[in-house]
Each structure stands twice: as C-alpha cells, then as structure tokens.
N, C-alpha and C. Protein backbone atom coordinates (compact mmCIF):
# COMPACT_ATOMS: atom_id res chain seq x y z
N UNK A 1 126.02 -201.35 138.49
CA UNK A 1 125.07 -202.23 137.83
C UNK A 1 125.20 -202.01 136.33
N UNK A 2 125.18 -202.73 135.68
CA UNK A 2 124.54 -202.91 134.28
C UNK A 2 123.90 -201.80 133.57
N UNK A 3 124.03 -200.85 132.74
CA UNK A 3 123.21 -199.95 131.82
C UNK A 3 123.71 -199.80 130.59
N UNK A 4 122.99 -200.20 129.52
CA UNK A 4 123.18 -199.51 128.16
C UNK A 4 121.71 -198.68 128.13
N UNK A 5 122.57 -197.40 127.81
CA UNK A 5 121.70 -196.07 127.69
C UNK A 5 121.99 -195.89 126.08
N UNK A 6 120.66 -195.99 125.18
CA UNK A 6 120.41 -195.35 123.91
C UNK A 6 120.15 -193.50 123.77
N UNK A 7 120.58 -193.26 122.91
CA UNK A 7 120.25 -191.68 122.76
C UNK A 7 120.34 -191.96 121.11
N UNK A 8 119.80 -190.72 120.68
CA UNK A 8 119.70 -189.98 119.55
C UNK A 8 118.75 -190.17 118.29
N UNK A 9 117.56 -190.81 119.17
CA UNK A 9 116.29 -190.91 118.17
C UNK A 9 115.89 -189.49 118.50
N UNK A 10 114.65 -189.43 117.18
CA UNK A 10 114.13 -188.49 117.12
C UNK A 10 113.22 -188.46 115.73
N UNK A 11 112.30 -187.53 115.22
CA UNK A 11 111.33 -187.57 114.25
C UNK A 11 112.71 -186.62 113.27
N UNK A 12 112.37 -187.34 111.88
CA UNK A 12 113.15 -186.90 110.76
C UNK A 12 112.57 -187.35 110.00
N UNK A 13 112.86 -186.53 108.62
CA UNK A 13 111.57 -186.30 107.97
C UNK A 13 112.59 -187.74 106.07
N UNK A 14 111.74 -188.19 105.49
CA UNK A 14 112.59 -188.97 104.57
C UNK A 14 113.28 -188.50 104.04
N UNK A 15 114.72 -189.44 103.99
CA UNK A 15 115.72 -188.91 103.06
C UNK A 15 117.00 -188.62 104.21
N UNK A 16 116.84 -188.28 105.26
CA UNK A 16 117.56 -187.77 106.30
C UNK A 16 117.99 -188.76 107.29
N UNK A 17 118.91 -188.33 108.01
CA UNK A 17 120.22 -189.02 108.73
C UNK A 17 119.63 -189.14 110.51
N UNK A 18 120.00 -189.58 110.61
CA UNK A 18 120.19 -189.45 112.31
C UNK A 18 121.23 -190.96 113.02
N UNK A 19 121.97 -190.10 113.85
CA UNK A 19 123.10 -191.27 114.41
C UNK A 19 122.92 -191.51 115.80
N UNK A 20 122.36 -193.03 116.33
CA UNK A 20 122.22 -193.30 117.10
C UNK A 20 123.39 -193.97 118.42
N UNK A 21 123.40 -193.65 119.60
CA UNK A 21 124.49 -194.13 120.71
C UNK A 21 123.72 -194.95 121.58
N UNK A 22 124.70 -195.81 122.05
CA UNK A 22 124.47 -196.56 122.95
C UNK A 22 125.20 -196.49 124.21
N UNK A 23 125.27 -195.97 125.28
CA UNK A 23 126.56 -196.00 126.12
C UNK A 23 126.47 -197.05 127.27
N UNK A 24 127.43 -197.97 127.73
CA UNK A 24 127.59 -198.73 128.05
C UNK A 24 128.29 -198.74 129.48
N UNK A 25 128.09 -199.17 130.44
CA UNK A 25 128.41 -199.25 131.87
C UNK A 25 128.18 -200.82 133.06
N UNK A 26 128.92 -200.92 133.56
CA UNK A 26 128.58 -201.93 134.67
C UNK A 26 129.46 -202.93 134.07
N UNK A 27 130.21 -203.39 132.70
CA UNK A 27 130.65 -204.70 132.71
C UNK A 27 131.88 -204.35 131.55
N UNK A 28 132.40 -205.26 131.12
CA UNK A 28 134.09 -205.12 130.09
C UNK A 28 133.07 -205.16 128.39
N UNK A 29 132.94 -203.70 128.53
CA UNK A 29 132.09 -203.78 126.91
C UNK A 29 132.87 -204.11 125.83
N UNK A 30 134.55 -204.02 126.29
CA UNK A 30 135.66 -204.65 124.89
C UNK A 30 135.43 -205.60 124.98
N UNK A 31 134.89 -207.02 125.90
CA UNK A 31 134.38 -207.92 125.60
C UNK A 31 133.19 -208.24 125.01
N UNK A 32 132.71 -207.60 124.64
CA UNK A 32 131.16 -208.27 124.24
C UNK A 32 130.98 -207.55 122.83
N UNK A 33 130.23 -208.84 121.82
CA UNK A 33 129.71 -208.37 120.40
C UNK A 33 128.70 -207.42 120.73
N UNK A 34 128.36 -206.28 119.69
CA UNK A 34 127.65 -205.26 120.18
C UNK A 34 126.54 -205.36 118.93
N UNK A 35 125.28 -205.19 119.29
CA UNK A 35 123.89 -205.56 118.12
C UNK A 35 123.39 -204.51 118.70
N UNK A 36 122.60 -203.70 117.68
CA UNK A 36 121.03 -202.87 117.38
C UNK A 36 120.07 -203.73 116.72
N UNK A 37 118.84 -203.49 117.25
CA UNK A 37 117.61 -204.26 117.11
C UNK A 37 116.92 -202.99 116.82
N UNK A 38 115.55 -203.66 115.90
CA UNK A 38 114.01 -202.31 116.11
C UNK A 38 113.28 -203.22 116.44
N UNK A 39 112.07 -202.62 116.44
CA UNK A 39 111.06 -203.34 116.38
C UNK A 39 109.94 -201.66 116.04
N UNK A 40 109.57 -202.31 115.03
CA UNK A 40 108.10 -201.46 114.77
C UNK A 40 107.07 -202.16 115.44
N UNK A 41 105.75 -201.02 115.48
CA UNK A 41 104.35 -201.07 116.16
C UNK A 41 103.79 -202.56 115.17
N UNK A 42 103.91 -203.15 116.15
CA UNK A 42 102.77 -204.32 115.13
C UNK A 42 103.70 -205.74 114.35
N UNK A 43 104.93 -205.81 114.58
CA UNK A 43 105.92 -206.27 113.79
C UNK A 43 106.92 -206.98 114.94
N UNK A 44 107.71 -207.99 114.58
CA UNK A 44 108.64 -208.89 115.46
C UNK A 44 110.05 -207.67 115.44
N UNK A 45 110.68 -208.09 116.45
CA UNK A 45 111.90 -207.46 116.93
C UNK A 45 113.02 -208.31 115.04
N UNK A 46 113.42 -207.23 114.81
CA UNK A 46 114.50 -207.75 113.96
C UNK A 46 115.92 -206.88 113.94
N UNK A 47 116.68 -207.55 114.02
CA UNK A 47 118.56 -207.47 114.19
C UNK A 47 119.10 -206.86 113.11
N UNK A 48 119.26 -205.15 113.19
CA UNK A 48 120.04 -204.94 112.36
C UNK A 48 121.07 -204.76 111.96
N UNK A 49 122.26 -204.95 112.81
CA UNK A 49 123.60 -204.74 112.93
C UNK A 49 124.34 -205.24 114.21
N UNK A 50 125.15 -206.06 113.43
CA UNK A 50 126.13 -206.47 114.70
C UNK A 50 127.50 -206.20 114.41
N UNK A 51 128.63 -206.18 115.56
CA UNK A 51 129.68 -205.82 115.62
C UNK A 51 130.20 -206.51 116.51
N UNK A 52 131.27 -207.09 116.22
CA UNK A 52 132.07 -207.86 117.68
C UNK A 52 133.39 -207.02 118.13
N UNK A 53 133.70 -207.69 119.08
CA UNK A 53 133.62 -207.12 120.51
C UNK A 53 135.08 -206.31 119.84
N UNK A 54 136.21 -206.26 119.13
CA UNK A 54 137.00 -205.70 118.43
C UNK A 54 137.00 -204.79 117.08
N UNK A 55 135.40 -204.42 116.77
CA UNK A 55 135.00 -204.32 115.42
C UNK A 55 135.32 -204.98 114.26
N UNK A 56 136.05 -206.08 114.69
CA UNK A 56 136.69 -206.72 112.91
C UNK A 56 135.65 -207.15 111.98
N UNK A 57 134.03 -207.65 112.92
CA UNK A 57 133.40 -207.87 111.69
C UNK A 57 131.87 -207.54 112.06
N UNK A 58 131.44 -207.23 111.16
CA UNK A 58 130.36 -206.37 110.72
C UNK A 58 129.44 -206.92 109.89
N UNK A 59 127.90 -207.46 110.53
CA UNK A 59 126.95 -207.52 109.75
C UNK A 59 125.60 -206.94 109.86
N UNK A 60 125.57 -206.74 108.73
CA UNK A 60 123.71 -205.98 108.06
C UNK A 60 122.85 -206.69 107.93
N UNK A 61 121.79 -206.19 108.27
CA UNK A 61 120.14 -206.89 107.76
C UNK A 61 119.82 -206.43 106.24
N UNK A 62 119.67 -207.53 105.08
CA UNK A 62 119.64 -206.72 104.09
C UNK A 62 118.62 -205.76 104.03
N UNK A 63 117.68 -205.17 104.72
CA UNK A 63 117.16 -204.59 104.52
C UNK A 63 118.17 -203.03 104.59
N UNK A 64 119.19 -202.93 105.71
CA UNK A 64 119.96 -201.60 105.94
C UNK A 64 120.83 -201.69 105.43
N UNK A 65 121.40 -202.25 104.52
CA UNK A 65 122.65 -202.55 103.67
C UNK A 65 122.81 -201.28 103.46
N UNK A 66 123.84 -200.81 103.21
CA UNK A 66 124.08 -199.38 102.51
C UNK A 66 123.61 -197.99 102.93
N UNK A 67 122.70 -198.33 103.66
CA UNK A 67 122.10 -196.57 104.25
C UNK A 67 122.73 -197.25 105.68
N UNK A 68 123.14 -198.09 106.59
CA UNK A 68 123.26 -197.96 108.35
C UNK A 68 124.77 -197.99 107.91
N UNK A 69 125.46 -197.49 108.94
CA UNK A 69 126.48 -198.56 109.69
C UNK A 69 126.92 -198.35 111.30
N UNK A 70 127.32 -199.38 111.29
CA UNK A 70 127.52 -199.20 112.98
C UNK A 70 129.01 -199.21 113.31
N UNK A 71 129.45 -198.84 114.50
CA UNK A 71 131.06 -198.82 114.51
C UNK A 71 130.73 -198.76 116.39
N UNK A 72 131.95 -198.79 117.21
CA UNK A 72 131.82 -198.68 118.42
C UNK A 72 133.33 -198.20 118.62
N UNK A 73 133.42 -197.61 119.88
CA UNK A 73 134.60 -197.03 120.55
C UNK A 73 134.91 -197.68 122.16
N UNK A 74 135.66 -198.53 122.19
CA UNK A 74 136.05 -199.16 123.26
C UNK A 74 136.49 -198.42 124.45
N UNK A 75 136.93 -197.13 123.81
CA UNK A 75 137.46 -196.55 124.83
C UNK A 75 136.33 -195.67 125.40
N UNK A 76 135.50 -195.62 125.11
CA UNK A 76 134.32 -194.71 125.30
C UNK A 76 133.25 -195.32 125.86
N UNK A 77 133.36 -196.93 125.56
CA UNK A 77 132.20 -197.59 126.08
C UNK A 77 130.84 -197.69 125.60
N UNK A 78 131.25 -197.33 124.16
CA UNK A 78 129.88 -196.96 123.51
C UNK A 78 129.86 -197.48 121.76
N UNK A 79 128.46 -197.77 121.29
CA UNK A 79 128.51 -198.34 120.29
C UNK A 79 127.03 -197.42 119.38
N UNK A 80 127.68 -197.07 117.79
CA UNK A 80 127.24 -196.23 117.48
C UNK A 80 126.09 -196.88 116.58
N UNK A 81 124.88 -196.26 115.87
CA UNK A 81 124.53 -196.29 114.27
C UNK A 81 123.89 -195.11 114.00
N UNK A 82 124.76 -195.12 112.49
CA UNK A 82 124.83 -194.21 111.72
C UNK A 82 123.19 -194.47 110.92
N UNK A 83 122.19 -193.70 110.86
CA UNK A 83 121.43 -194.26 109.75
C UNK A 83 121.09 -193.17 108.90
N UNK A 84 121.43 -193.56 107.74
CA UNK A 84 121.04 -192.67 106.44
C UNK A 84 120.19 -192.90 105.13
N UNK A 85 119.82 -192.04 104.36
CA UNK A 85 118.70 -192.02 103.83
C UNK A 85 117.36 -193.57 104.19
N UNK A 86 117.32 -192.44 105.25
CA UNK A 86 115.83 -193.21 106.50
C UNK A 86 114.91 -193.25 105.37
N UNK A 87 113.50 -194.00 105.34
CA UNK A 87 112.15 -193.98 104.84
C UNK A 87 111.47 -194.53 105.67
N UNK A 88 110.00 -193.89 105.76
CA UNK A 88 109.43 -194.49 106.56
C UNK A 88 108.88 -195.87 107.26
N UNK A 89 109.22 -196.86 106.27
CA UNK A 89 109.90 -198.45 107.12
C UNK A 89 110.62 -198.15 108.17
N UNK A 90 111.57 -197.74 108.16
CA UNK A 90 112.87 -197.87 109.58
C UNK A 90 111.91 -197.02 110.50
N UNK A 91 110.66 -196.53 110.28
CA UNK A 91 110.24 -196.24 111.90
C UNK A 91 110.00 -197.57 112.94
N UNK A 92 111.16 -197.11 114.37
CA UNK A 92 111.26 -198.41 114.96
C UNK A 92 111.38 -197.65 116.16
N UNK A 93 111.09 -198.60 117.79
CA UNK A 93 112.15 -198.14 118.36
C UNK A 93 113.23 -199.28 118.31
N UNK A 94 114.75 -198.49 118.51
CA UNK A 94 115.92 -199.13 118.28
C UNK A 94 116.82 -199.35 119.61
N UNK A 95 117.23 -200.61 119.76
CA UNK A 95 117.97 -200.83 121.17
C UNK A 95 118.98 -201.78 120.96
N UNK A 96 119.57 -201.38 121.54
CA UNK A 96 121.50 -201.88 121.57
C UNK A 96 121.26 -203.34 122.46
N UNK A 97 121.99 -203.86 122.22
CA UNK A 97 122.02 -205.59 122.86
C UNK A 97 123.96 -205.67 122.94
N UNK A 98 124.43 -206.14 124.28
CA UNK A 98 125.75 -206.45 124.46
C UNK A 98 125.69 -207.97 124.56
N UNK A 99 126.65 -208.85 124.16
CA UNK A 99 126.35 -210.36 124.31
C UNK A 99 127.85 -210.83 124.25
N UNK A 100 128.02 -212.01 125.62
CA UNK A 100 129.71 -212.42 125.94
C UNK A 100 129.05 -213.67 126.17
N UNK A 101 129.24 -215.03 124.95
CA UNK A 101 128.49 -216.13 125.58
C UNK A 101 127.13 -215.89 125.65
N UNK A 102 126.65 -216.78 126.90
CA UNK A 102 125.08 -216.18 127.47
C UNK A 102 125.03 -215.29 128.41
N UNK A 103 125.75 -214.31 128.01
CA UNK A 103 125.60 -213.31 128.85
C UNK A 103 124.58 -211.95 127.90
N UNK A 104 123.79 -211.89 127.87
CA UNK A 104 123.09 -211.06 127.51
C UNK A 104 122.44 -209.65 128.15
N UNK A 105 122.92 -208.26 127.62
CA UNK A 105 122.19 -207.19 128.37
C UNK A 105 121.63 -206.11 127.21
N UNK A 106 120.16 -206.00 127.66
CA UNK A 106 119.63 -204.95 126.57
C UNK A 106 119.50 -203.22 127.13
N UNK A 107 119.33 -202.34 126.29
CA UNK A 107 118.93 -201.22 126.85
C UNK A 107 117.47 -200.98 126.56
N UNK A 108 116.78 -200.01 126.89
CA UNK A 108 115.69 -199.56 126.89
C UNK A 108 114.99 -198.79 125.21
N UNK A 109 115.89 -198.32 124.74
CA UNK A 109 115.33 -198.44 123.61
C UNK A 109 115.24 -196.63 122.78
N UNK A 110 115.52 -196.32 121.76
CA UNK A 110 115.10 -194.55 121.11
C UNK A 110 114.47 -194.62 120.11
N UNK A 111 113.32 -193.91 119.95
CA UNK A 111 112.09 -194.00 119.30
C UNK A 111 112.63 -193.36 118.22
N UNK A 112 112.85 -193.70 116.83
CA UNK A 112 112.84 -193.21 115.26
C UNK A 112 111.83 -193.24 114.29
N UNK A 113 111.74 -192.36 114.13
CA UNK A 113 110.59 -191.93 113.17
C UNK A 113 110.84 -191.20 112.36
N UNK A 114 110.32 -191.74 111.10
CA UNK A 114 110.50 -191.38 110.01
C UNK A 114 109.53 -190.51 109.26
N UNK A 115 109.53 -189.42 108.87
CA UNK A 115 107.61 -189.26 108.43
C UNK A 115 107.83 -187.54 108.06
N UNK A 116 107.43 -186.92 106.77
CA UNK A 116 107.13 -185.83 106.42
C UNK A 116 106.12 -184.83 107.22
C-alpha cells in the first residue's frame, strides 16, 4: 500500500536547523513531483517546496527562499528539507505530498517548532 512516512521534526530553539525526510513506499516515487506543505495552528495549509520527479526544478514559497531547500534521492525513495535559520513563523506541522497527474498521496505530517 501507499505510505509517505515524515520524520525529523522536533522543538529547536531560533536560529537553528533541522532536516526533514519523507520516505516513500507503495508506488514509482521517480515518477512523481515531490512537495512539502505546513500548516500552522489557526492558518491555511501553504506549499513550500516542490521538486519534480527528476529534481531538475525547484520551487520556493517566498517566504523560505534562502533558509529551506529540498532535494530527493530516487534511489532511496525519499525526499528531503533542509530548514535553516528557523524563526518562530515556520512553526508548522510539515507533510510531504507525491503527485503523477491526479494521482495524489499525502503523509501524515512532523510537528516543527520553533521557540526559545
């Protein structure tokens, strides 16, 4: 069946890094563009990074310009983000989205928090 499993949230304090995974199972993930989403408490789901299905192209939400990036490993089945100098805005939880056409599959989601 179908699973994208998120890992590597966690509470970090501003200024600091944390790199999030997505690992991917059940379908041809070299096919499919690969997106991270958040969504904060109280706030609409917004798209911060996408990657297609070869990595050739790469886009940001201007809000993460310059502190995220994302990259994925085909051979691994998994799609990464890097996020650096966090502030407490980017507290979200964050979840990976695979998409081939209308084929759409989300994962469940890793809680980031940002906060001294």
């Amino acid at each position: 069946q179908v699973q994208l499993v998120e890992s590597g949230g966690g509470l970090v304090q501003p200024g600091g890094s944390l790199r999030l995974s997505c690992a991917a199972s059940g379908f041809t993930f070299s096919s499919y563009a690969m997106s991270w989403y958040r969504q904060a408490p109280g706030k609409e789901r917004e798209l911060v990074a996408t990657i297609t299905n070869t990595g050739g192209t790469i886009n940001y939400a201007d809000s993460v310009k310059g502190r995220f990036t994302i990259s994925r490993d085909n051979a691994k089945n998994t799609v990464y983000l890097q996020l650096n100098s966090l502030n407490p805005e980017d507290t979200a939880v964050y979840s990976c989205k695979a998409q081939l056409f209308w084929r759409t599959y989300w994962g469940q989601g890793t809680q980031v928090t940002v906060s001294s």
